[in-house]
Protein backbone atom coordinates (compact mmCIF):
# COMPACT_ATOMS: atom_id res chain seq x y z
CA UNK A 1 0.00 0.00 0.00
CA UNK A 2 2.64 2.39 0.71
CA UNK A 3 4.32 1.65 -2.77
CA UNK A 4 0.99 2.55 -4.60
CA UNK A 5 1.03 5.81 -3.00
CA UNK A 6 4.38 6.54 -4.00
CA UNK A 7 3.61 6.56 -7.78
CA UNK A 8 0.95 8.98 -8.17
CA UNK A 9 3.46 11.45 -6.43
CA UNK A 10 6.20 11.49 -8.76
CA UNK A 11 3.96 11.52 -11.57
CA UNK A 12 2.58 15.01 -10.19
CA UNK A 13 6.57 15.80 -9.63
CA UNK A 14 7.12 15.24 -13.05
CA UNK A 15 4.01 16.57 -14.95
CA UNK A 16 4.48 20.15 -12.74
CA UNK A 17 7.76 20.09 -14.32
CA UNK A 18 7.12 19.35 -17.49
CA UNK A 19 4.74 22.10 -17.23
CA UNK A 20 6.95 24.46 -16.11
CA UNK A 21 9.11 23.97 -18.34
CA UNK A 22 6.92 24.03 -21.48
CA UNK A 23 5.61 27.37 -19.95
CA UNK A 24 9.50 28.55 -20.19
CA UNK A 25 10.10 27.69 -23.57
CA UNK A 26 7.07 29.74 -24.31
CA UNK A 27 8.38 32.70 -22.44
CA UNK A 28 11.70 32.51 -24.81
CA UNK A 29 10.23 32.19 -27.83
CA UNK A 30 8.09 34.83 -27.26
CA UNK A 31 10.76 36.88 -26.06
CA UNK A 32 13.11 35.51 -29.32
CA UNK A 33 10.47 37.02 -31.51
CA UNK A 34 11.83 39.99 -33.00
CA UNK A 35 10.59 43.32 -35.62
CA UNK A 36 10.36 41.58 -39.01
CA UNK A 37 13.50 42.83 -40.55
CA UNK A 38 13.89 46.33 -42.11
CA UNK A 39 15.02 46.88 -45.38
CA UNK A 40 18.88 47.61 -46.13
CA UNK A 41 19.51 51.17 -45.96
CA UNK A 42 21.94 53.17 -48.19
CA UNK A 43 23.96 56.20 -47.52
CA UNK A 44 25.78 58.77 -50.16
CA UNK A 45 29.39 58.18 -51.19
CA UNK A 46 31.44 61.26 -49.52
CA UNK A 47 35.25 60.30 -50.07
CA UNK A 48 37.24 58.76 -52.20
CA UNK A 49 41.09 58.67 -53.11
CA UNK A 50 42.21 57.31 -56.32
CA UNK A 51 46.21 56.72 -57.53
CA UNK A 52 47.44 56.35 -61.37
CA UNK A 53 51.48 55.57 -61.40
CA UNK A 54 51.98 57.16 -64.88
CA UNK A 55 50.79 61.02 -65.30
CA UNK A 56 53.84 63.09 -64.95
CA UNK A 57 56.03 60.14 -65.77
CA UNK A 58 59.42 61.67 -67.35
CA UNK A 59 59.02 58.32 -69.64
CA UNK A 60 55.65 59.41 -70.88
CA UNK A 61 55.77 62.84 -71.63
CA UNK A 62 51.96 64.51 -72.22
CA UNK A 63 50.59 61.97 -69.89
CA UNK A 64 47.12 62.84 -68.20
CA UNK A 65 43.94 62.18 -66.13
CA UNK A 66 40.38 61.30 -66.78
CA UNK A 67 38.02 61.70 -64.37
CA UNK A 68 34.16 61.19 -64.43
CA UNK A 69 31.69 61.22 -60.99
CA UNK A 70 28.25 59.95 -61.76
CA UNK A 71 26.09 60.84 -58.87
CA UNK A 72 22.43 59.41 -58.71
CA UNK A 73 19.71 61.62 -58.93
CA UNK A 74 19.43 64.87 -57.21
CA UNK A 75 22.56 64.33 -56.24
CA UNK A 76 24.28 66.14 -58.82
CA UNK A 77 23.31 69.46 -58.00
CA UNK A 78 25.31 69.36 -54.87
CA UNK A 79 28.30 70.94 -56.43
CA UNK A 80 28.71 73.54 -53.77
CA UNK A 81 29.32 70.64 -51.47
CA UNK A 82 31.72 68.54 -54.03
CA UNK A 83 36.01 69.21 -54.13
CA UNK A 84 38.88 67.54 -55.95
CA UNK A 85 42.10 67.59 -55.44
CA UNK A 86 45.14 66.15 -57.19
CA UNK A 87 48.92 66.04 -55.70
CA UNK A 88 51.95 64.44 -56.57
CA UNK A 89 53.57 61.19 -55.25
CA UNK A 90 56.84 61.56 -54.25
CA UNK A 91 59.71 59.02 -54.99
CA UNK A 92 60.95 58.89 -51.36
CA UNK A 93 58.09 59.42 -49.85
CA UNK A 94 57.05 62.82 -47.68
CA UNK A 95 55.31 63.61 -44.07
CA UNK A 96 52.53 65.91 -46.37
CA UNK A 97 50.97 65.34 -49.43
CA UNK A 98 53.06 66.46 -52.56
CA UNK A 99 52.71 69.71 -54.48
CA UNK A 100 48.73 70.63 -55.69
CA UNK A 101 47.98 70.17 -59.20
CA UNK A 102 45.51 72.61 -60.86
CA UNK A 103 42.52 70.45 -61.13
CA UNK A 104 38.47 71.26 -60.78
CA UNK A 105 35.48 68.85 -61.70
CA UNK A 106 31.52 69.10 -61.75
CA UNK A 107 29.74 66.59 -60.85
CA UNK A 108 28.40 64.83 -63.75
CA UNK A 109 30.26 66.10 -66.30
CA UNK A 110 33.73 64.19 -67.86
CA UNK A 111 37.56 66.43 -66.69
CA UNK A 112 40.28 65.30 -68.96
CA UNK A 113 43.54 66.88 -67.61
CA UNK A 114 47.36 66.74 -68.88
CA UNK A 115 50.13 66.73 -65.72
CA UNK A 116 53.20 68.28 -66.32
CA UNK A 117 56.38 66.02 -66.21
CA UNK A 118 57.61 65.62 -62.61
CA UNK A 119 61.41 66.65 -63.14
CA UNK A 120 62.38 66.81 -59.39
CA UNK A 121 64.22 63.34 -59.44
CA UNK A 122 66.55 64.50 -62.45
CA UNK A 123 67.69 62.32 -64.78
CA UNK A 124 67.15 58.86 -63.21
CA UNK A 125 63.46 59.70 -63.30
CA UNK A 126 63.21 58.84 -67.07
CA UNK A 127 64.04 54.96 -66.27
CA UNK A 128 61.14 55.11 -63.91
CA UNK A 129 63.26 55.47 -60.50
CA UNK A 130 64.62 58.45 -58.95
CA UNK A 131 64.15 60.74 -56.02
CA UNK A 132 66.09 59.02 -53.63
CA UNK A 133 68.75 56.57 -53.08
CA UNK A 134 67.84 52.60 -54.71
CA UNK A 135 66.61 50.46 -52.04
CA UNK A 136 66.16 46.36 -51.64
CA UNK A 137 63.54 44.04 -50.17
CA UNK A 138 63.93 42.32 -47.20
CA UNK A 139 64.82 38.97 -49.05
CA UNK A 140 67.39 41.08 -50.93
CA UNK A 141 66.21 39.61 -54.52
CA UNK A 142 64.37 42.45 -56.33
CA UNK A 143 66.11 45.18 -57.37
CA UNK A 144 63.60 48.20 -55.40
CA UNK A 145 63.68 51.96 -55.57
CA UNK A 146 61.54 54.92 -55.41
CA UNK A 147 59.73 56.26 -58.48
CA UNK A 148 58.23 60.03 -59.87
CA UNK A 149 55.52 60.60 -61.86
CA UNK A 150 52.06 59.29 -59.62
CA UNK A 151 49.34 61.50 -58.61
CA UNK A 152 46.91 60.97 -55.84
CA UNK A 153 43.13 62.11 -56.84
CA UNK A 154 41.13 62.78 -53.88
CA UNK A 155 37.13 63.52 -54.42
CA UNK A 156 34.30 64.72 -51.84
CA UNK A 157 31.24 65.26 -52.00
CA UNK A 158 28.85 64.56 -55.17
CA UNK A 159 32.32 64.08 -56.88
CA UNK A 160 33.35 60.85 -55.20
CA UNK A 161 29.85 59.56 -56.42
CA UNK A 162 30.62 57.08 -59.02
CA UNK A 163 33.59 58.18 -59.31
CA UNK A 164 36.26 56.69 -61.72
CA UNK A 165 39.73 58.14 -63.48
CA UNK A 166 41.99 56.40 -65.76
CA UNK A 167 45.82 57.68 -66.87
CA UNK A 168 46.60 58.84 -70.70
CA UNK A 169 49.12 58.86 -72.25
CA UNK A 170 49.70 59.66 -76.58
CA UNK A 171 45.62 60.53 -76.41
CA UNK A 172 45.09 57.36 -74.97
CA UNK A 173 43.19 55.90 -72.47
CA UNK A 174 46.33 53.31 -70.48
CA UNK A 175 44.42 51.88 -67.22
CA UNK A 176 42.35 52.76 -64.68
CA UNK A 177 43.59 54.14 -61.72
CA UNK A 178 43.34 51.85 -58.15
CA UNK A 179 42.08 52.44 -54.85
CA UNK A 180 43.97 52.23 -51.67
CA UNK A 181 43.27 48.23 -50.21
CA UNK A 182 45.18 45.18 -49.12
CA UNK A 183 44.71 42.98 -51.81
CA UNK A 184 45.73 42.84 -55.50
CA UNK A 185 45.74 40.13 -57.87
CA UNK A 186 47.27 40.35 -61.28
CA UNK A 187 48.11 37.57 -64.44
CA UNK A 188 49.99 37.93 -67.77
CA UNK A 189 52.72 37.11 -69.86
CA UNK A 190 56.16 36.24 -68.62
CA UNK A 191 59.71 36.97 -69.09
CA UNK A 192 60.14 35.40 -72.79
CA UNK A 193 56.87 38.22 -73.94
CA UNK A 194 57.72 40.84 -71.81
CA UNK A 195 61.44 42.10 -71.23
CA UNK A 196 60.71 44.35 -68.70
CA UNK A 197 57.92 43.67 -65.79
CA UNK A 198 57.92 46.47 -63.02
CA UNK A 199 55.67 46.24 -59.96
CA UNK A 200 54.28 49.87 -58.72
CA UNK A 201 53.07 50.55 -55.11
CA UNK A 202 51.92 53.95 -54.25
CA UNK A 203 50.80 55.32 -50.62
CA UNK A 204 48.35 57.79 -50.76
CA UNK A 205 48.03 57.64 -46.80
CA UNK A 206 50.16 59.40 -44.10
CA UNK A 207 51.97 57.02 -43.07
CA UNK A 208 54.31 54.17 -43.80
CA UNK A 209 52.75 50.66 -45.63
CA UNK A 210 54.34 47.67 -45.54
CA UNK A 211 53.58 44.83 -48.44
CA UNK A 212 54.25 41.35 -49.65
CA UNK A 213 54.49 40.23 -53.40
CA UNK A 214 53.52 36.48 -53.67
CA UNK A 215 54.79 35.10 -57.14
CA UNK A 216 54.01 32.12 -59.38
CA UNK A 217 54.75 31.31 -62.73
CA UNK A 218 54.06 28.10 -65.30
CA UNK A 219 56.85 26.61 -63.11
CA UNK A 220 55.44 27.26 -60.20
CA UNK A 221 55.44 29.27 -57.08
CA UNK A 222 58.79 31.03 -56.54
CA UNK A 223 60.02 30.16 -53.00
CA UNK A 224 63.16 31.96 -52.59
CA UNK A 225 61.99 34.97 -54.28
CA UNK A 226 58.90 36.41 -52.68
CA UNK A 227 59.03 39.93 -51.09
CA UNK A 228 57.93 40.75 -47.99
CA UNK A 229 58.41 43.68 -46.08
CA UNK A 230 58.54 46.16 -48.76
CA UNK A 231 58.47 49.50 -47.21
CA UNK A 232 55.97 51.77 -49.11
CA UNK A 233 56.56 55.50 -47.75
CA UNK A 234 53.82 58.12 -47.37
CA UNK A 235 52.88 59.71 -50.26
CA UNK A 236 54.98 58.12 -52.26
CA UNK A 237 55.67 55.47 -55.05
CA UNK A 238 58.37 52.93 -55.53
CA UNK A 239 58.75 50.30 -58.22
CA UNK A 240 60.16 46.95 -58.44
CA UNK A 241 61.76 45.61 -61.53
CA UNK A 242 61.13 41.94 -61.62
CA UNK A 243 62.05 40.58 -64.71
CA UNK A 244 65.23 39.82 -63.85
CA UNK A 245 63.60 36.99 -61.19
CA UNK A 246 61.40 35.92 -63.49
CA UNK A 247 63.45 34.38 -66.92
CA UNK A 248 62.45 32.50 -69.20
CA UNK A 249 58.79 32.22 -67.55
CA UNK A 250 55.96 32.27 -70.05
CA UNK A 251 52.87 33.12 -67.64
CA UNK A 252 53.40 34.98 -64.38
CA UNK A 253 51.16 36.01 -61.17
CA UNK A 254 51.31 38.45 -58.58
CA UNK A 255 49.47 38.26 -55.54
CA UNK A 256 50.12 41.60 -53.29
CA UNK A 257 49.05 42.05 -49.79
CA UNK A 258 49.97 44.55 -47.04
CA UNK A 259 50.31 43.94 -43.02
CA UNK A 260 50.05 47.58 -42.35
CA UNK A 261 48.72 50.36 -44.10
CA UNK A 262 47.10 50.16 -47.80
CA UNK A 263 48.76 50.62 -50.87
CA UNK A 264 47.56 50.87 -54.58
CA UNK A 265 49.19 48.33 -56.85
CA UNK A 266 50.38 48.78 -60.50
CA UNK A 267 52.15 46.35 -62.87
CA UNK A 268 53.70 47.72 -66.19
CA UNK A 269 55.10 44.91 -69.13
CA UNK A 270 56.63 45.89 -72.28
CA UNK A 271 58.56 44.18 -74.87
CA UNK A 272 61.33 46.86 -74.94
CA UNK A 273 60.90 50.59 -75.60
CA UNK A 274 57.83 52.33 -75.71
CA UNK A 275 55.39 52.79 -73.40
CA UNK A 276 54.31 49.23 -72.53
CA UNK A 277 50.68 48.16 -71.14
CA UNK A 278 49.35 47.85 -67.67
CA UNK A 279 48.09 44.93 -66.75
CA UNK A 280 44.36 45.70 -64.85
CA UNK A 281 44.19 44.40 -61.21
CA UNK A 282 42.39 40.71 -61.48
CA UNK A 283 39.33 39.42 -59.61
CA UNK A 284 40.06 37.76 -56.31
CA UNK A 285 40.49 34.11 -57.20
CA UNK A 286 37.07 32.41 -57.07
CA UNK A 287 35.08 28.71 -58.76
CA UNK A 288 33.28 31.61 -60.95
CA UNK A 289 34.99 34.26 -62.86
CA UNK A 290 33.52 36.05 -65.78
CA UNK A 291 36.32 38.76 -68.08
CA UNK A 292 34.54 40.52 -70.38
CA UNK A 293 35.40 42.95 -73.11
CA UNK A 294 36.78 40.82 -75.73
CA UNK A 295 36.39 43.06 -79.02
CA UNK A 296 35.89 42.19 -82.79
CA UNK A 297 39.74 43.01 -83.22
CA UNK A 298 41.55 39.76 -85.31
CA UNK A 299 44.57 37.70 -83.44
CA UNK A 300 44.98 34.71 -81.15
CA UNK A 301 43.68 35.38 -77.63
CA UNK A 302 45.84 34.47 -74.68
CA UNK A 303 44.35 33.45 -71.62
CA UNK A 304 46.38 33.60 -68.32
CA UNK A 305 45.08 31.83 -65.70
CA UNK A 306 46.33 31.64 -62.11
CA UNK A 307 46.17 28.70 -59.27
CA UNK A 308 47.12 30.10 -56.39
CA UNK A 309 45.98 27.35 -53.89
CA UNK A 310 47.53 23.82 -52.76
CA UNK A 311 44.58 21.44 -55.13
CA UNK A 312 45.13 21.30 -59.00
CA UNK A 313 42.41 22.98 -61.15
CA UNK A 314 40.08 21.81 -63.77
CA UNK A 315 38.94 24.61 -66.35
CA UNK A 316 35.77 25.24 -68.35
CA UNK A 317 36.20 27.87 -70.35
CA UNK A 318 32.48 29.27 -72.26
CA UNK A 319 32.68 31.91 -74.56
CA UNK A 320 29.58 34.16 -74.69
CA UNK A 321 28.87 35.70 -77.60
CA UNK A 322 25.91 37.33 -79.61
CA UNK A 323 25.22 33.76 -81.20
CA UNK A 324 24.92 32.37 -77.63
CA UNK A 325 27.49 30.41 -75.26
CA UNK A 326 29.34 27.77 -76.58
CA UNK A 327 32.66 26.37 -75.37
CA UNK A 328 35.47 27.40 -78.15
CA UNK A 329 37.66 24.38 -79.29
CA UNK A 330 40.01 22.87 -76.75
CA UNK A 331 38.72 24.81 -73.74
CA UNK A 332 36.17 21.98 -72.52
CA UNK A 333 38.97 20.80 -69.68
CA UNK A 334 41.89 22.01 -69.04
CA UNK A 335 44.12 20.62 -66.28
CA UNK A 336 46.36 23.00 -64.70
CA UNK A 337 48.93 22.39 -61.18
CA UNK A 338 48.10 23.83 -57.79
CA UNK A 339 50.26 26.64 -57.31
CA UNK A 340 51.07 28.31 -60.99
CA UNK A 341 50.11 30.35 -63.37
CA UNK A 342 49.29 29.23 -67.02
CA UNK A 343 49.37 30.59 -70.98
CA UNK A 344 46.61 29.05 -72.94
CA UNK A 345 45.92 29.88 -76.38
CA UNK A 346 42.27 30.42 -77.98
CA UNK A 347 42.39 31.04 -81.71
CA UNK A 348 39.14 29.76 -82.06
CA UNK A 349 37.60 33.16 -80.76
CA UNK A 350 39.77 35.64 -82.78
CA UNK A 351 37.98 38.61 -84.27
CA UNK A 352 34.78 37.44 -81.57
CA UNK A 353 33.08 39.97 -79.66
CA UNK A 354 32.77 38.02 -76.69
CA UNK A 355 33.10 37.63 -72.87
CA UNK A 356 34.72 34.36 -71.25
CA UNK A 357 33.27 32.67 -68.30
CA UNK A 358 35.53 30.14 -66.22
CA UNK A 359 34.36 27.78 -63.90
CA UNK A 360 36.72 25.51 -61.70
CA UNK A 361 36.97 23.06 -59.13
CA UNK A 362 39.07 25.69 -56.84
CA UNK A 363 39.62 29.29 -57.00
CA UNK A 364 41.36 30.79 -60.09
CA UNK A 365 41.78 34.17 -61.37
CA UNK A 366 42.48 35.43 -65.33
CA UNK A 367 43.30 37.96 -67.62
CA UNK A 368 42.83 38.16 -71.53
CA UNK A 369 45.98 39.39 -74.16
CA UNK A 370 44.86 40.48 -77.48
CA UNK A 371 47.00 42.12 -79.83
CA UNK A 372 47.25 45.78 -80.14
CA UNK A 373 47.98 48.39 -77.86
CA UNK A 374 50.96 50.79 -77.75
CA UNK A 375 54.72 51.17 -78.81
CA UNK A 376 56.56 48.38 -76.50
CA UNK A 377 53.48 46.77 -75.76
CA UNK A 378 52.89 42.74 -75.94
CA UNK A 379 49.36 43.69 -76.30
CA UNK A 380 46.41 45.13 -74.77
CA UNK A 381 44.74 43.01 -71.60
CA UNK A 382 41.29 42.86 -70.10
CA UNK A 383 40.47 40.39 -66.58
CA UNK A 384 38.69 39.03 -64.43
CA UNK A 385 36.33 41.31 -63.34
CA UNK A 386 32.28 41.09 -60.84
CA UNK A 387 28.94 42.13 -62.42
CA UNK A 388 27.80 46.14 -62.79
CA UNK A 389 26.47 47.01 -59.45
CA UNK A 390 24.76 49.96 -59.99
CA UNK A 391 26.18 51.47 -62.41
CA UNK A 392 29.53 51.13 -64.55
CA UNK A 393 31.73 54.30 -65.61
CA UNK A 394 34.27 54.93 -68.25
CA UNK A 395 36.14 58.38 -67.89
CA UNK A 396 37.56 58.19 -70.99
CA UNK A 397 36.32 57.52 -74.74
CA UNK A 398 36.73 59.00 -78.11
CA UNK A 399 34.93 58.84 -81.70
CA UNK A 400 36.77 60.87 -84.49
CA UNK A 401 38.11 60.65 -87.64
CA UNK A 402 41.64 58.11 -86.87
CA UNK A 403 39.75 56.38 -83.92
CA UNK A 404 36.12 54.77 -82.12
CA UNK A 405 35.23 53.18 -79.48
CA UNK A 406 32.74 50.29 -78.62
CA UNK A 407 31.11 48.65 -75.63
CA UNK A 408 31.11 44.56 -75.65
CA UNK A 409 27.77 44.18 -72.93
CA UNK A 410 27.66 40.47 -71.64
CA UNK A 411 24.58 38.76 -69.85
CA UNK A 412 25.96 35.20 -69.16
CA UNK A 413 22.67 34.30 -67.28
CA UNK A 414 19.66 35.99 -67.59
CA UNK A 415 18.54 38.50 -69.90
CA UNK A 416 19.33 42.07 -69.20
CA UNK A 417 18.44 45.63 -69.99
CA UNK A 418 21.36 48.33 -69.98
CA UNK A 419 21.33 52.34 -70.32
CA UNK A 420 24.17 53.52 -71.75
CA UNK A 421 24.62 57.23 -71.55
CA UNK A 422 27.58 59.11 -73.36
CA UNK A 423 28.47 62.63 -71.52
CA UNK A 424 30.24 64.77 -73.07
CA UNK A 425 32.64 68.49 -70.99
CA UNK A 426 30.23 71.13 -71.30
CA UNK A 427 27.27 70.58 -69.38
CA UNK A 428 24.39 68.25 -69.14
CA UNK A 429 22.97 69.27 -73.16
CA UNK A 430 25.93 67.30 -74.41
CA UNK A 431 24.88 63.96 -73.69
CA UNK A 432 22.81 61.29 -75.58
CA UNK A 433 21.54 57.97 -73.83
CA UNK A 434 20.58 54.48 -75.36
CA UNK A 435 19.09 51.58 -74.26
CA UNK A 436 20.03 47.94 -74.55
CA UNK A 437 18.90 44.57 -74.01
CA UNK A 438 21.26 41.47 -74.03
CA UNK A 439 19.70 38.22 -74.49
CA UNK A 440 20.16 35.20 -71.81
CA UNK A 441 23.70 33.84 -72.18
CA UNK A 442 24.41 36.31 -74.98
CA UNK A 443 26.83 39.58 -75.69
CA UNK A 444 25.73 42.47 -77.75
CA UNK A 445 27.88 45.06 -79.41
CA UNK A 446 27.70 48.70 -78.98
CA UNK A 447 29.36 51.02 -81.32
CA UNK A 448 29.53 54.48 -79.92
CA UNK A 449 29.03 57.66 -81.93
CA UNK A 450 29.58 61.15 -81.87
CA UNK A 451 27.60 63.12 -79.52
CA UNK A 452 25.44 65.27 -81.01
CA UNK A 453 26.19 69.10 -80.22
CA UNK A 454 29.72 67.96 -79.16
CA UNK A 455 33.16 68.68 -81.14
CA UNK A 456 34.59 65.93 -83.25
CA UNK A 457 36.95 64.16 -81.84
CA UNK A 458 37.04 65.24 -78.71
CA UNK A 459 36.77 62.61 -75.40
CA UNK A 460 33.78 62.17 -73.53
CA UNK A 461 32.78 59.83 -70.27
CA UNK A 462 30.29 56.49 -70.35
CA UNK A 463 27.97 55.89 -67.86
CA UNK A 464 26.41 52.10 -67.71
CA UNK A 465 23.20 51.78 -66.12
CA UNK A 466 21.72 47.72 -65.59
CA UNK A 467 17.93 48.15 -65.15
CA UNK A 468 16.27 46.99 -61.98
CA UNK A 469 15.76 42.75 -62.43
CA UNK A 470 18.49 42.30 -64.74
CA UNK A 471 20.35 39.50 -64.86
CA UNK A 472 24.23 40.11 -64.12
CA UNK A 473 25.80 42.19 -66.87
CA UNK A 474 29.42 42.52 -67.61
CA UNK A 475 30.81 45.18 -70.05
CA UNK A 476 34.14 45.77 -71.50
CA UNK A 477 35.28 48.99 -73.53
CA UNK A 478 37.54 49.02 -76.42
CA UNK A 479 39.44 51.76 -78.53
CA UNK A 480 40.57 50.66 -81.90
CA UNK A 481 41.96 52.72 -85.41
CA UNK A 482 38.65 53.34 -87.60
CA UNK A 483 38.36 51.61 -91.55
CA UNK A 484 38.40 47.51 -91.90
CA UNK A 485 40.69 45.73 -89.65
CA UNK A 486 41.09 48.82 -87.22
CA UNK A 487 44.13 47.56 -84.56
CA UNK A 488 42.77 47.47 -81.06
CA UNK A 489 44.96 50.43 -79.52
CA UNK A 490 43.26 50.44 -76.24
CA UNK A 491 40.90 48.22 -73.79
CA UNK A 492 39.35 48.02 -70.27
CA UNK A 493 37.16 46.19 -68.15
CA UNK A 494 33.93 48.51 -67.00
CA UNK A 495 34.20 48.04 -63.24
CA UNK A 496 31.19 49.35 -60.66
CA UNK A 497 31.18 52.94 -59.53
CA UNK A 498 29.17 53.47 -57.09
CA UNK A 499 26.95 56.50 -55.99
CA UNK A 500 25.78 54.70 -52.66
CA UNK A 501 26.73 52.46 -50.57
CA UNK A 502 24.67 49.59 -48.35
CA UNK A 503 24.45 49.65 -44.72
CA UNK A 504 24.18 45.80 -43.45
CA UNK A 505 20.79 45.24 -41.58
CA UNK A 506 21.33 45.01 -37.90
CA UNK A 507 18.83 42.61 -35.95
CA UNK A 508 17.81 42.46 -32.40
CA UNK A 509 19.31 38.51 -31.87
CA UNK A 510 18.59 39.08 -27.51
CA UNK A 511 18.43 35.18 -26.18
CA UNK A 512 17.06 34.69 -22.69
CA UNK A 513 17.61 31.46 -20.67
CA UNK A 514 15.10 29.48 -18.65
CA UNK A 515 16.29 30.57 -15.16
């Protein structure tokens, strides 16, 4: 009898517990419960710095800037509240910026700008170096010393809205000019194409940088030769002359990366004198890369493609073009070793407007060579480079009677719609906008023309404009010599420049515990 009474007991023990504690988890889930989530919010661009290593280079005299700000909206007419500046880089670096060039910008409207050779490092300056006394990297391998010629661009303001500039040299549009970051990838042609590689880092900041240079080549990474501690001073601009390290190498890679500071990153190739080419900054190595731009120019494209990690790489290569997407001949699977950097040849895509997509089995990173370009150059390059977000600008452009320019537009998913808007110096009446659409896995041509109103010949600024619901676009522009078989003296990814920037969502993620 005593046993039976027992039972019931502990079952009202347990049941009140149970209870209690169902009544608990209520009370946190409740509690859990939060606002449903707001919408991402978006504030104005107000600063941003820009650095080109060429203008004012003693080795390319009548060398310039082109700068184009592309605020949305309203924005625009907040010129009272907009400023640009431009100084000089100095060789051995300073404690203040270097001397002010005459500069001024609206926002909206296309500034095209020549900077007057930079003679303070004498003589030496015209082999790129100069200033101050040669220095080495810390492993003692590259050949290091401070260069002339850079300017810093610094924009405020409704200026630093979709902002962009890009270096000239000869009339010519050379390369777009880099942020300040921690990060820069970039592929091309080796030793046996190009004599003479030189690595620029600039440091627009106030004080001292320090960077790394990872290299690889078709042989594979090179051990004994990668640079760390380079000391980048501020506001200044040293280079690197690397081909000396790098013989008889066909494909090379960079990889540079600071540990204090920011720097903006530069490579230069040429094939002896002349002016060379400069290679754009690459994508971050990724499974997915798209480079876009490929123009209607004839030759063999050569693909560079990098494997920076420890697992080999298998290849698809899919060219997209405004037949469709097919795969061109002997780019269905390539195999290429962890740790290099590879040449591969596509002839079956010369003379096709195209863009490329890669997809791999681990990260990878590319650039394009097609032939053309300027004196001393083994040929004009386009890489790796994300989607349009927001909008895409091009500071610098030209339709006249030696030269034209076109846009490749890419849409290697869905279909897309894209504005296109030329803007010519002057004010807002010298403009003329177009609109696009790209088919699904598809590129489309657009040849640019003169801007009604506007003087012949004379350079004007691109603004690209993806509708809302498009599918990813990519865009490339290209500068060729006009009549039949114009050579391709000019070429550039169209990267985003943005007008506004997203704030993350921030969520009320409170737990409370049963006590």
């Amino acid at each position: 009898m005593r046993r039976a009474g027992v039972l019931p007991a502990v079952a009202v023990i347990a049941i009140l517990g149970a209870l209690y504690g169902l009544a608990g988890l209520h009370r946190t889930v409740s509690l859990a419960a939060g606002t449903p989530p707001q919408q991402p919010r978006v504030i104005p661009v107000t600063s941003v710095t820009r650095a080109c290593p060429d203008p004012g280079s003693a080795a390319s005299p009548g060398s310039g800037i082109a700068v184009m700000s592309a605020p949305a909206g309203a924005r625009a007419a907040s010129a009272s509240r907009a400023g640009l500046t431009v100084n000089r880089l100095a060789g051995p670096g300073s404690t203040t910026p270097g001397p002010q060039l005459p500069a001024s910008g609206q926002p909206g409207s296309p500034l095209f700008a020549v900077v007057a050779t930079d003679r303070a490092g004498g003589a030496k300056a015209a082999n790129g170096t100069g200033g101050g006394p040669a220095q080495k990297a810390a492993a003692g391998t590259v050949p290091t010393g401070p260069a002339r010629g850079g300017v810093v661009i610094q924009a405020s303001g409704a200026l630093a809205q979709g902002l962009e500039v890009e270096q000239t040299a000869a009339g010519l549009p050379t390369a777009a000019c880099g942020s300040p970051g921690t990060d820069f990838w970039f592929t091309g042609p080796g030793q046996r194409t190009a004599g003479r590689i030189q690595l620029y880092l600039m440091n627009p900041g106030s004080q001292a940088a320090d960077a790394d240079a990872d290299i690889f080549t078709d042989a594979g990474p090179l051990q004994e030769t990668t640079d760390t501690g380079i000391n980048v001073p501020p506001h200044g601009m040293i280079v690197q002359t690397l081909a000396g390290t790098l013989r008889n190498s066909r494909a090379i890679t960079l990889h540079v990366r600071t540990s204090v500071g920011q720097v903006v990153a530069a490579v230069q190739e040429s094939t002896g004198a002349g002016q060379g080419a400069w290679l754009p900054a690459a994508q971050p190595p990724a499974t997915r890369l798209v480079i876009p731009g490929l123009p209607a120019t004839a030759g063999t494209r050569q693909l560079y493609v990098a494997v920076p990690g420890l697992k080999d790489a298998n290849v698809q290569v899919t060219a997209v073009t405004s037949r469709g997407s097919y795969q061109p001949t002997g780019a269905s699977g390539i195999d290429l070793p962890a740790g290099s950097a590879a040449e591969i040849s596509l002839p079956s895509v010369a003379g096709i407007p195209a863009a490329l997509r890669l997809t791999s089995n681990t990260p990878i990173t590319a650039s394009i060579l097609i032939p053309g370009g300027s004196g001393g150059s083994p040929g004009s390059f386009t890489a790796a480079a994300p989607a349009i977000q927001e909008q895409g600008v091009v500071a610098d452009n030209m339709v006249g009677p030696d030269r034209s320019s076109s846009l490749v537009l890419s849409a290697p998913q869905r279909a897309a719609q894209v504005t296109v808007t030329q803007v010519a110096a002057g004010g807002p009446a010298r403009r003329q906008t177009q609109v696009v659409q790209i088919g699904a896995g598809k590129s489309v041509v657009v040849q640019l023309r003169a801007i009604p109103g506007a003087a012949r010949g004379i350079s004007f600024a691109l603004v690209l404009t993806p509708s809302a619901g498009s599918g990813p676009v990519y865009a490339g522009r290209a500068v060729t010599g006009n009549g039949a078989g114009g050579a391709l003296q000019a070429l550039q990814p169209v990267v985003s420049a943005l007008s506004m920037v997203p704030l993350p969502v921030v969520r009320n993620a409170a737990i409370t515990t049963i006590p």
